[in-house]
C-alpha atoms as a PDB file:
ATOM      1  CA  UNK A   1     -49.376-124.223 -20.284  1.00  0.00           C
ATOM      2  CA  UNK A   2     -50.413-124.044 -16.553  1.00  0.00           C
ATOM      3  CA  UNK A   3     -53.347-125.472 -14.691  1.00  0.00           C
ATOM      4  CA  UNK A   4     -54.650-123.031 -12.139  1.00  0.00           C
ATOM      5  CA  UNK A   5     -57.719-123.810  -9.528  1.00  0.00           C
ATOM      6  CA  UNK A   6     -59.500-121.514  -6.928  1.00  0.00           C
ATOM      7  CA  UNK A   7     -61.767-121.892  -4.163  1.00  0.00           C
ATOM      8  CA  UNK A   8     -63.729-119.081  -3.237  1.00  0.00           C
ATOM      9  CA  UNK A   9     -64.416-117.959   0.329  1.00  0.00           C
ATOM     10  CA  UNK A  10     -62.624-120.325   2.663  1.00  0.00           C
ATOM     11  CA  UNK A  11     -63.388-118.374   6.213  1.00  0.00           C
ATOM     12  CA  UNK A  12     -63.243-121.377   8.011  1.00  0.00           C
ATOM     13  CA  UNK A  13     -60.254-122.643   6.950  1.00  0.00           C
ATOM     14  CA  UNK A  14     -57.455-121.787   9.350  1.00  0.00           C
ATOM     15  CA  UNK A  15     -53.791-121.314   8.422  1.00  0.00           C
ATOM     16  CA  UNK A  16     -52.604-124.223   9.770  1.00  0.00           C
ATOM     17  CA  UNK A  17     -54.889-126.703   8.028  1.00  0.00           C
ATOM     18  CA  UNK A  18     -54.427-124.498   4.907  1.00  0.00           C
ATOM     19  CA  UNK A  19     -50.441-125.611   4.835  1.00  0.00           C
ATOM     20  CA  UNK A  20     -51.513-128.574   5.422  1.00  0.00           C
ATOM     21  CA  UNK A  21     -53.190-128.713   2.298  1.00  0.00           C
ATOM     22  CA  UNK A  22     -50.680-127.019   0.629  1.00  0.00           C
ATOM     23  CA  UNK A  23     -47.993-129.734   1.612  1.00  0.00           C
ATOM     24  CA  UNK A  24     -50.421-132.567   0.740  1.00  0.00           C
ATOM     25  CA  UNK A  25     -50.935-130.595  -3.032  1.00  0.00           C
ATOM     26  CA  UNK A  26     -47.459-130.922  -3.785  1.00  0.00           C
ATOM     27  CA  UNK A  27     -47.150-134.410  -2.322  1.00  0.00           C
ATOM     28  CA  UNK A  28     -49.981-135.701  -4.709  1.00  0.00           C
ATOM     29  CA  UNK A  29     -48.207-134.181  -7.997  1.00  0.00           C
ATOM     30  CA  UNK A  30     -45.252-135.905  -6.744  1.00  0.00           C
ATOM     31  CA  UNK A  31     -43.427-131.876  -7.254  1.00  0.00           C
ATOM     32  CA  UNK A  32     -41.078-130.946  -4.676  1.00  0.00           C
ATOM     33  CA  UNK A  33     -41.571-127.746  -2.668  1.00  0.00           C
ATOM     34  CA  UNK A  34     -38.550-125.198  -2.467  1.00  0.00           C
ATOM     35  CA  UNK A  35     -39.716-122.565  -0.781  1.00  0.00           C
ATOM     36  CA  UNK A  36     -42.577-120.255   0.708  1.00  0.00           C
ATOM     37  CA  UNK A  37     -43.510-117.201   1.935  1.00  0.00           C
ATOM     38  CA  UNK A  38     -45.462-115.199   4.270  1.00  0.00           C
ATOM     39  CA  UNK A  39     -46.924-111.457   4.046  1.00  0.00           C
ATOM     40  CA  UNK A  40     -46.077-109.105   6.514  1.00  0.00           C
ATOM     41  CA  UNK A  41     -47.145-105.487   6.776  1.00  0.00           C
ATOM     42  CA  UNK A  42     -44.328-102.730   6.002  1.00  0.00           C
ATOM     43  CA  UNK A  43     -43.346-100.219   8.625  1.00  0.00           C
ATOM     44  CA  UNK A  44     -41.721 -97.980   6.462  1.00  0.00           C
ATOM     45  CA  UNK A  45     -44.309 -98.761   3.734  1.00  0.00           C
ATOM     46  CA  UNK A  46     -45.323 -95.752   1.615  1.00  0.00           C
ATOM     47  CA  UNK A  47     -48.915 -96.194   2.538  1.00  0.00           C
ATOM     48  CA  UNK A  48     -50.915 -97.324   5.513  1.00  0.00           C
ATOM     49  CA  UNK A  49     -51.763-101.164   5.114  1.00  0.00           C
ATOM     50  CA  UNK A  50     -48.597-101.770   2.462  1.00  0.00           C
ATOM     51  CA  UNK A  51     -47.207-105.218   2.650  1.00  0.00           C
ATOM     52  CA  UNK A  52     -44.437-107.189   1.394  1.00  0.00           C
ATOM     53  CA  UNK A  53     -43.817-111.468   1.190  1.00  0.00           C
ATOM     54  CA  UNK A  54     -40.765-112.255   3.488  1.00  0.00           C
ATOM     55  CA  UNK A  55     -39.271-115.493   1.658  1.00  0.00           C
ATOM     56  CA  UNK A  56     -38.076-118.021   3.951  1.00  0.00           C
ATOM     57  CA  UNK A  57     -37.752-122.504   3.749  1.00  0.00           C
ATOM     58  CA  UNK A  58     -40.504-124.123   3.881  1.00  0.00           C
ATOM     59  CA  UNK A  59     -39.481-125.378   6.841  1.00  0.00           C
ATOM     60  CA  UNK A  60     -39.664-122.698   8.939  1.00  0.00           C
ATOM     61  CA  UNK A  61     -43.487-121.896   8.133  1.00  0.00           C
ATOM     62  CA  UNK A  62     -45.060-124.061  10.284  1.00  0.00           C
ATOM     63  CA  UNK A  63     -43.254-122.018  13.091  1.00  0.00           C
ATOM     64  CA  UNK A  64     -44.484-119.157  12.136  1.00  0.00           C
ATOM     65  CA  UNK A  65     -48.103-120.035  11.881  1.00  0.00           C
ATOM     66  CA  UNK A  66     -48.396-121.971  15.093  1.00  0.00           C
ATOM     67  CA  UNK A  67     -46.676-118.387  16.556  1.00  0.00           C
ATOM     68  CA  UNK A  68     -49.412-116.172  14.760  1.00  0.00           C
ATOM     69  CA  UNK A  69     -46.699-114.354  13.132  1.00  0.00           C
ATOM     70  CA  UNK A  70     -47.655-115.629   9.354  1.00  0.00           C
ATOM     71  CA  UNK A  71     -51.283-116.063   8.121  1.00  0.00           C
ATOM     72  CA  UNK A  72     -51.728-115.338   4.848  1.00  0.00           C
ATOM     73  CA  UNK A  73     -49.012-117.619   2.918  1.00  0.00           C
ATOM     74  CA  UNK A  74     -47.626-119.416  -0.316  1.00  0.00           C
ATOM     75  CA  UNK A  75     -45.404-122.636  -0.706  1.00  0.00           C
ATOM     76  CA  UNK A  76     -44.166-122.889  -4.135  1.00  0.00           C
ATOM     77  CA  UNK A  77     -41.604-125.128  -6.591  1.00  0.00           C
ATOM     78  CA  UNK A  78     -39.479-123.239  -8.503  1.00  0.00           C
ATOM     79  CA  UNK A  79     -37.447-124.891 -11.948  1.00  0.00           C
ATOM     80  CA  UNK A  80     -35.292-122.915 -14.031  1.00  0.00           C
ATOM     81  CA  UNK A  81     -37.037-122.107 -17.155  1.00  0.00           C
ATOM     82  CA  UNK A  82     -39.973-121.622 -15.406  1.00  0.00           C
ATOM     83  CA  UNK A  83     -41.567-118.094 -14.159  1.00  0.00           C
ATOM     84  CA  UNK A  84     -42.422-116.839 -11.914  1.00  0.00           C
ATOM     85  CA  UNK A  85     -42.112-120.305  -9.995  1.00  0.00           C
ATOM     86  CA  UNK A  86     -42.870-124.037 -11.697  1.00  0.00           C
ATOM     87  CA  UNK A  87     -45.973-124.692  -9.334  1.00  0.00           C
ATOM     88  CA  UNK A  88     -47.755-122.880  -6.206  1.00  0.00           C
ATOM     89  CA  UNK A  89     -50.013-123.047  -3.439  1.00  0.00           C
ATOM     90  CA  UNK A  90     -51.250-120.021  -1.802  1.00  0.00           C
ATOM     91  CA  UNK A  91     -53.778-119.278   1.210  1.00  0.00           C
ATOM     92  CA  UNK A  92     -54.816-115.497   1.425  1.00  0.00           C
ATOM     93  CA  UNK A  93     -57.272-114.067   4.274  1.00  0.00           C
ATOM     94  CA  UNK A  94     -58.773-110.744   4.972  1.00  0.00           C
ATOM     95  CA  UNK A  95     -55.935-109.765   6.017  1.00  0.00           C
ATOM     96  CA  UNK A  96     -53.356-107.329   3.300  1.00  0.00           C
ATOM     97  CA  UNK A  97     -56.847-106.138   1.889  1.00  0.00           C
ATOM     98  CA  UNK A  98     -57.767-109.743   0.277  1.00  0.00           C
ATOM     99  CA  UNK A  99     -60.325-111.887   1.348  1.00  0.00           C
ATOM    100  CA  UNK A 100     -60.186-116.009   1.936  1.00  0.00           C
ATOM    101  CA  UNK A 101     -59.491-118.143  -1.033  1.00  0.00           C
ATOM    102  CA  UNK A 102     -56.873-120.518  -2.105  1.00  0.00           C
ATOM    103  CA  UNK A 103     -55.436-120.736  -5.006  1.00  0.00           C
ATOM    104  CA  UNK A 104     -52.751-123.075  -7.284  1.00  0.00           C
ATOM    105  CA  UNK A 105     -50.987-123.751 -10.312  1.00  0.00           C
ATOM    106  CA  UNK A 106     -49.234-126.431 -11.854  1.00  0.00           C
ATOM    107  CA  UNK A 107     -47.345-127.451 -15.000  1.00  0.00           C
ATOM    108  CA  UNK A 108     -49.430-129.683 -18.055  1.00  0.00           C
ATOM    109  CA  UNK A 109     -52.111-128.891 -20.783  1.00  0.00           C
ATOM    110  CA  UNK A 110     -55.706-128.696 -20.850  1.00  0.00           C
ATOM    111  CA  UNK A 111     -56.293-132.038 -19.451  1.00  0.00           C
ATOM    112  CA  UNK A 112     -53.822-131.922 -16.938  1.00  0.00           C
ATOM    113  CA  UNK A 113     -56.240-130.740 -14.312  1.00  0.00           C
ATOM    114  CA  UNK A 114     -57.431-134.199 -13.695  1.00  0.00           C
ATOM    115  CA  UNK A 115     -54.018-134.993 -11.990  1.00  0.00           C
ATOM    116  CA  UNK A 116     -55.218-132.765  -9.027  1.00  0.00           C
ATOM    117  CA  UNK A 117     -58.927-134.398  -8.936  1.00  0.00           C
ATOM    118  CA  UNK A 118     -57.891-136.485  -6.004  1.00  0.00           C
ATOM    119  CA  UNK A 119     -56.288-133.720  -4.192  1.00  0.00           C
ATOM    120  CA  UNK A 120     -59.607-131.354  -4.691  1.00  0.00           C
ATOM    121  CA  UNK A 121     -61.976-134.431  -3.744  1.00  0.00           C
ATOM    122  CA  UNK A 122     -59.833-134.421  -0.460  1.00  0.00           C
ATOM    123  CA  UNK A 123     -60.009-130.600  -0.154  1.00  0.00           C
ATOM    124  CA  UNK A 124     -63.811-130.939  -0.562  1.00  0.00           C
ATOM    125  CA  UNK A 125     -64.229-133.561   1.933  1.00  0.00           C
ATOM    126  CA  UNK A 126     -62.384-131.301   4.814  1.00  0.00           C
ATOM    127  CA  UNK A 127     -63.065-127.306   3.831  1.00  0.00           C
ATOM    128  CA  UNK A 128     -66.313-125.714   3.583  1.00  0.00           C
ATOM    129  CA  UNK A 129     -66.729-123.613   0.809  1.00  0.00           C
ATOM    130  CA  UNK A 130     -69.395-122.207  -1.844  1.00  0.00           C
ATOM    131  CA  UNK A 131     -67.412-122.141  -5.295  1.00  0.00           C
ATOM    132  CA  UNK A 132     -64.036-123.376  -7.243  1.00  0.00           C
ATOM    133  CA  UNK A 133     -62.770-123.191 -10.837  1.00  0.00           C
ATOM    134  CA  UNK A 134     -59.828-125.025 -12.254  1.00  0.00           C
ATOM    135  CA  UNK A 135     -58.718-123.579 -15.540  1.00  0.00           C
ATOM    136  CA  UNK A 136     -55.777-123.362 -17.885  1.00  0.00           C
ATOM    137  CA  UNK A 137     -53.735-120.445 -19.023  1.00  0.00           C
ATOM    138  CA  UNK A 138     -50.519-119.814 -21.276  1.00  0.00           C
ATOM    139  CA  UNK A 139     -48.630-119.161 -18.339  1.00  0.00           C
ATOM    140  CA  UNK A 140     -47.756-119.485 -14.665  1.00  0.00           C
ATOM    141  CA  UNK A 141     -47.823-115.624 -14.126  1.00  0.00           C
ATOM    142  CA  UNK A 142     -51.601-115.829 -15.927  1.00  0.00           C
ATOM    143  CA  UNK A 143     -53.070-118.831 -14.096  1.00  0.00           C
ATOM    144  CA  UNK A 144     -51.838-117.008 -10.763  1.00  0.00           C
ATOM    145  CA  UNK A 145     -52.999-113.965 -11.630  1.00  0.00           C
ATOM    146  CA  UNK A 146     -56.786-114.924 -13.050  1.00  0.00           C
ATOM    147  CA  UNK A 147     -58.204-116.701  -9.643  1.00  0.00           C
ATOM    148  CA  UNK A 148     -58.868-112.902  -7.986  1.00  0.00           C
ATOM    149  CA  UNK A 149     -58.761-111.244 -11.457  1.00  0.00           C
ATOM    150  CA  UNK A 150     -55.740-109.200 -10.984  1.00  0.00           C
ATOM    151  CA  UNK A 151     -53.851-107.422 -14.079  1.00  0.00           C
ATOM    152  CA  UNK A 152     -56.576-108.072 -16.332  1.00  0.00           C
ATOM    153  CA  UNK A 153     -56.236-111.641 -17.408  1.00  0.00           C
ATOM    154  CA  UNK A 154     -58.898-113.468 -19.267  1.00  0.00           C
ATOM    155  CA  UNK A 155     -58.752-117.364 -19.943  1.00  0.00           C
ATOM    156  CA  UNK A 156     -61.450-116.966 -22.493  1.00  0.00           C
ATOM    157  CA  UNK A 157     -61.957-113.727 -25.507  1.00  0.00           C
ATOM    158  CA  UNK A 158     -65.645-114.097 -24.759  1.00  0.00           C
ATOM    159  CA  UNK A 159     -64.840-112.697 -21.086  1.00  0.00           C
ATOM    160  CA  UNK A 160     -64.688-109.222 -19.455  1.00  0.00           C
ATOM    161  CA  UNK A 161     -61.771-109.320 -16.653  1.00  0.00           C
ATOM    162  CA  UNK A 162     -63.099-106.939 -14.685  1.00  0.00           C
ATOM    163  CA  UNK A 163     -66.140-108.143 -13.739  1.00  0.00           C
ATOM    164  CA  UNK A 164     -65.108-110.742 -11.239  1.00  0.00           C
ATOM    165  CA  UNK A 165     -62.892-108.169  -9.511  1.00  0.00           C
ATOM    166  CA  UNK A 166     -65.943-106.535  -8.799  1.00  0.00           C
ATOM    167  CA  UNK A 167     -67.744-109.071  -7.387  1.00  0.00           C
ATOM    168  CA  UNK A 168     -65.140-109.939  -4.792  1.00  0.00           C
ATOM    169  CA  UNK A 169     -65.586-108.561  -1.018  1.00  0.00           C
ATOM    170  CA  UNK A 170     -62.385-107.184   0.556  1.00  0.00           C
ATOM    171  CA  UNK A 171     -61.801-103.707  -1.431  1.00  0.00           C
ATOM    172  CA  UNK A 172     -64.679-103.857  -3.664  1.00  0.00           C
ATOM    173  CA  UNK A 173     -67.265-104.628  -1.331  1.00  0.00           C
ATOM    174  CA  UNK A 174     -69.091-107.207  -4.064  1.00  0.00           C
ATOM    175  CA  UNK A 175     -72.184-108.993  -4.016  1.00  0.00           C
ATOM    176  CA  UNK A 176     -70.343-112.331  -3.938  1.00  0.00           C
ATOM    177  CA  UNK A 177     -72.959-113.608  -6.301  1.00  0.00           C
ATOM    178  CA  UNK A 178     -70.699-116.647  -7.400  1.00  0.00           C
ATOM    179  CA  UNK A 179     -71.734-117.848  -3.968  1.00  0.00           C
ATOM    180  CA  UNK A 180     -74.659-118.808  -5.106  1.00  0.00           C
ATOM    181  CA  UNK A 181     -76.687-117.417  -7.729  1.00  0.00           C
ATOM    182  CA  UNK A 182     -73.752-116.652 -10.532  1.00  0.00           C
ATOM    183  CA  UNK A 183     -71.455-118.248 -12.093  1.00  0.00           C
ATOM    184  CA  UNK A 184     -67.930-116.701 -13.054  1.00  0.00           C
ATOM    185  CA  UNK A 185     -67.599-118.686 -16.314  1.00  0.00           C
ATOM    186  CA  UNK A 186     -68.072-122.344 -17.271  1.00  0.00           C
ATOM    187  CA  UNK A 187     -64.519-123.812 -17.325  1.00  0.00           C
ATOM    188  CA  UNK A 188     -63.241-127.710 -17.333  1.00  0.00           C
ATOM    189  CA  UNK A 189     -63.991-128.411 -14.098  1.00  0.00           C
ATOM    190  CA  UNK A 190     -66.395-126.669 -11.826  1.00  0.00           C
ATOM    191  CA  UNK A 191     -67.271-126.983  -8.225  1.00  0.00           C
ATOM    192  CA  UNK A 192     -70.745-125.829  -7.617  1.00  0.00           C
ATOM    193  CA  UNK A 193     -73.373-125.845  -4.835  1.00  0.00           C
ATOM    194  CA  UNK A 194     -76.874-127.082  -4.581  1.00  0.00           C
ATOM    195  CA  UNK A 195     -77.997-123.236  -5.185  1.00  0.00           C
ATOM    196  CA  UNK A 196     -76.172-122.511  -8.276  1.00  0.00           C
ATOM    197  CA  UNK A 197     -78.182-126.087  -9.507  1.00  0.00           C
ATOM    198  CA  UNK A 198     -80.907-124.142  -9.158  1.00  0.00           C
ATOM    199  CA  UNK A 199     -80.139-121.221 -11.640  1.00  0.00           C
ATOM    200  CA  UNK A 200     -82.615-121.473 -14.017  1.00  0.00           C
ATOM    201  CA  UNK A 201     -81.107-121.518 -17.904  1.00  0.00           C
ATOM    202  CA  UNK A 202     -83.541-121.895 -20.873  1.00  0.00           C
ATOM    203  CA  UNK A 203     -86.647-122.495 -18.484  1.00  0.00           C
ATOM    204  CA  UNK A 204     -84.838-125.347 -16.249  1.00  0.00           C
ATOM    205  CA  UNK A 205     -82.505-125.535 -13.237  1.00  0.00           C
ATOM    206  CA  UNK A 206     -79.052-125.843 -14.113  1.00  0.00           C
ATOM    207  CA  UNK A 207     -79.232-129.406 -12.750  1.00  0.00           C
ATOM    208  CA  UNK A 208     -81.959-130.496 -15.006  1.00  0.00           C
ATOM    209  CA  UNK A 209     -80.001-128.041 -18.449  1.00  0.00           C
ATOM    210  CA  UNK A 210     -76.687-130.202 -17.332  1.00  0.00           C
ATOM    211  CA  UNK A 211     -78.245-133.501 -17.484  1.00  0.00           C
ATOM    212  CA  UNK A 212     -80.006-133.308 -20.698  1.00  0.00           C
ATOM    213  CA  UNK A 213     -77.783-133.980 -22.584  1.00  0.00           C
ATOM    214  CA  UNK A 214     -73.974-135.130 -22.624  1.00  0.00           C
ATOM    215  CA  UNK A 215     -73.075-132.244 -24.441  1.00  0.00           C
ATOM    216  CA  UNK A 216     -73.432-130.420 -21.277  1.00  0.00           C
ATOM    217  CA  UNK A 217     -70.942-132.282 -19.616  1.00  0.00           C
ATOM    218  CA  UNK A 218     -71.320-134.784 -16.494  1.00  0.00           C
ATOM    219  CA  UNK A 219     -71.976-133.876 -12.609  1.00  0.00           C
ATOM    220  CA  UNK A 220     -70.665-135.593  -9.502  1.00  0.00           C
ATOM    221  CA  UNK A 221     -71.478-135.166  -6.266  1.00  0.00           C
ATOM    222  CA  UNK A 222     -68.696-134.370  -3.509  1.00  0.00           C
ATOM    223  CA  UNK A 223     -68.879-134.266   0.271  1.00  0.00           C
ATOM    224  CA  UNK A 224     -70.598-130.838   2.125  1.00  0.00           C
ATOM    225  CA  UNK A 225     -73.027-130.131  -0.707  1.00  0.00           C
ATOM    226  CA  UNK A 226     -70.660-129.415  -3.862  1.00  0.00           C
ATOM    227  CA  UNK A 227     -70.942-130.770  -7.259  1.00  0.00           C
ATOM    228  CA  UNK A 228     -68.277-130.971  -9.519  1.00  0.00           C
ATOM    229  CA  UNK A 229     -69.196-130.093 -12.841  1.00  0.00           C
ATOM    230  CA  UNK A 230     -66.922-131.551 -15.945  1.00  0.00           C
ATOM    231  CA  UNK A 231     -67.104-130.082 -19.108  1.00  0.00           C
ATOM    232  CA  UNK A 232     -65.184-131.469 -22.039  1.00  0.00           C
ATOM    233  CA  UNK A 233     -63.040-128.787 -24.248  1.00  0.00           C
ATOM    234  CA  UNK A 234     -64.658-128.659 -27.124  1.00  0.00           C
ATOM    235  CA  UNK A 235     -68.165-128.171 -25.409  1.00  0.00           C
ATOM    236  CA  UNK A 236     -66.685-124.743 -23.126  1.00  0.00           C
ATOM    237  CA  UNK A 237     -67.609-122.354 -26.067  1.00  0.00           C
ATOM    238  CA  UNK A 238     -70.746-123.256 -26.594  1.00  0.00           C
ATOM    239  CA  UNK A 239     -72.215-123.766 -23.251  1.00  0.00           C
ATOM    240  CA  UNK A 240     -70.597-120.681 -21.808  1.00  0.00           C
ATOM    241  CA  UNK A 241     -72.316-118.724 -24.594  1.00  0.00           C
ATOM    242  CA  UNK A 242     -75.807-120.607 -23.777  1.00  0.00           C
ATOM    243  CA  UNK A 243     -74.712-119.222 -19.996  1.00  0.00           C
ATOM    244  CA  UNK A 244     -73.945-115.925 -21.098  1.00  0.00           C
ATOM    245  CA  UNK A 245     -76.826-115.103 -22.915  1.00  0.00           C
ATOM    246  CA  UNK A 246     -78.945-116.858 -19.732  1.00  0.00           C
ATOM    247  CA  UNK A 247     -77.145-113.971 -18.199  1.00  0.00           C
ATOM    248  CA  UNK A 248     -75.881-116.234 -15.458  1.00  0.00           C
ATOM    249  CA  UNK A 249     -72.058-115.555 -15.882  1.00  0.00           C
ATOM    250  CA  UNK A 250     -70.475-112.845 -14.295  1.00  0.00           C
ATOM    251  CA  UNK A 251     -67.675-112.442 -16.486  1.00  0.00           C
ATOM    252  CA  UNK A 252     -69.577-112.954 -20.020  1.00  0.00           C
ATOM    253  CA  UNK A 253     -68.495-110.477 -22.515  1.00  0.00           C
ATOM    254  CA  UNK A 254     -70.990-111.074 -25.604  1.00  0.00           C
ATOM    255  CA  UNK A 255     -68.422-111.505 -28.857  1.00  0.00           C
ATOM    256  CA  UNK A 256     -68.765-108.700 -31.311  1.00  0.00           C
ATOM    257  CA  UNK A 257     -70.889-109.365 -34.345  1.00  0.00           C
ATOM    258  CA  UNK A 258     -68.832-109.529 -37.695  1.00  0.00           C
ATOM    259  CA  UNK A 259     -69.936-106.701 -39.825  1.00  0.00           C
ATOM    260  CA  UNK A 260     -69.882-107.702 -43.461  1.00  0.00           C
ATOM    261  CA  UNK A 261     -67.267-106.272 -46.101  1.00  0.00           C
ATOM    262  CA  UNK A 262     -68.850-103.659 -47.895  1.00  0.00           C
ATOM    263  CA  UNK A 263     -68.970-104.522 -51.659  1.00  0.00           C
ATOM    264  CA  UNK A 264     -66.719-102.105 -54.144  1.00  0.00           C
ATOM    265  CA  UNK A 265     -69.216-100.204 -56.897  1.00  0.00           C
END
């Protein structure tokens, strides 16, 4: 099982301070980096715009982001046995027709996300940003793949994959509701602004639905306005259904109701 986390929209994070935080995300799961990458258009590329990662060590990509030759980047572990890598940290821009988020994955199961608490409580303290999820999937390839939607992955049955894709800016042009008014889904650990506490749900703000009970789980407030919102397992079902039919979730896919067995003569 991996753990994968995303934070949405990080214009104002520059590539430098972005490896920074890449390095320090490895250093705090004690998991050693062996390599990293950069994108870099094509010139012989079969389209306009196509693009390509150039692999080189890790430590040559300082160089080339203090040159300006590499934005857009990942630094990753990789273990035999384990594919496509062990762990990664990536930083995309608008650049290579993305837009700014990071994104990473690590080895462990469903509770294995609060290893990286301390690491996202330091990421929180330095980088602005509107919105994270930290999640688990079956595999590397799926956590990687889930924090911009890509290749139809799902973390949940009661979720449509394409919805988020959507919602994104960059090639779809999206609302970018999770900004603010939306939520993707309700996973383990969410990191939510003061305007998504204002959602209403069942007649209330979120804020005021979240602390009625411990069943909804327990917030915490981080630096620059963001709330982390814990949700135990066995609760995720159930309050992303109370969500979905709130019609505050972007991805909610409403299950299919059971149709009974028809009864033999």
């Amino acid at each position: 099982m991996s753990i994968g986390l995303a934070i949405y929209n990080t214009d104002e994070l520059s590539p430098l301070h972005a490896y920074e935080l890449g390095e320090s995300f490895f250093k705090s799961l004690t998991i050693p980096i062996t390599g990293a990458g950069y994108y870099k258009y094509l010139s012989d590329g079969d389209h306009p715009g196509d693009h390509d990662i150039v692999e080189i060590p890790f430590a040559e990509l300082k160089g080339k982001l203090l040159s300006g030759e590499a934005t857009a980047f990942r630094i990753y572990s990789q273990k035999r046995g384990h594919s496509p890598w062990l762990s990664s940290f990536g930083y995309s821009t608008h650049d290579f027709s993305s837009f700014c988020h990071l994104d990473a994955q690590f080895p462990g199961d469903s509770l294995a996300y609060k290893e990286a608490l301390p690491f996202i409580e330091q990421l929180t303290a330095q980088v602005k940003y509107p919105y994270g999820i930290v999640y688990a999937s079956e595999k590397t390839s799926q956590a990687f793949y889930y924090a911009t939607g890509d290749n139809m992955v799902s973390v949940y049955p009661y979720e449509n994959p394409m919805t988020w894709g959507e919602e994104l800016p960059g090639l779809y042009e999206g609302q970018e509701r999770y900004t603010g008014s939306r939520l993707r889904m309700v996973y383990p650990y969410n990191l939510i602004n003061d305007d998504h506490l204002n959602i209403l749900i069942e007649n209330m703000p979120l804020k005021e639905w979240i602390l009625s009970t411990k069943e909804h789980g327990s917030l915490e407030a981080l630096e620059q306005g963001i709330w982390a919102w814990e949700v135990e397992e066995q609760h995720l079902e159930p309050i992303n259904q109370a969500c979905g039919n709130a019609g505050i979730l972007i991805s909610w896919k409403a299950p299919r109701p059971v149709k009974a067995a028809r009864k033999l003569p």
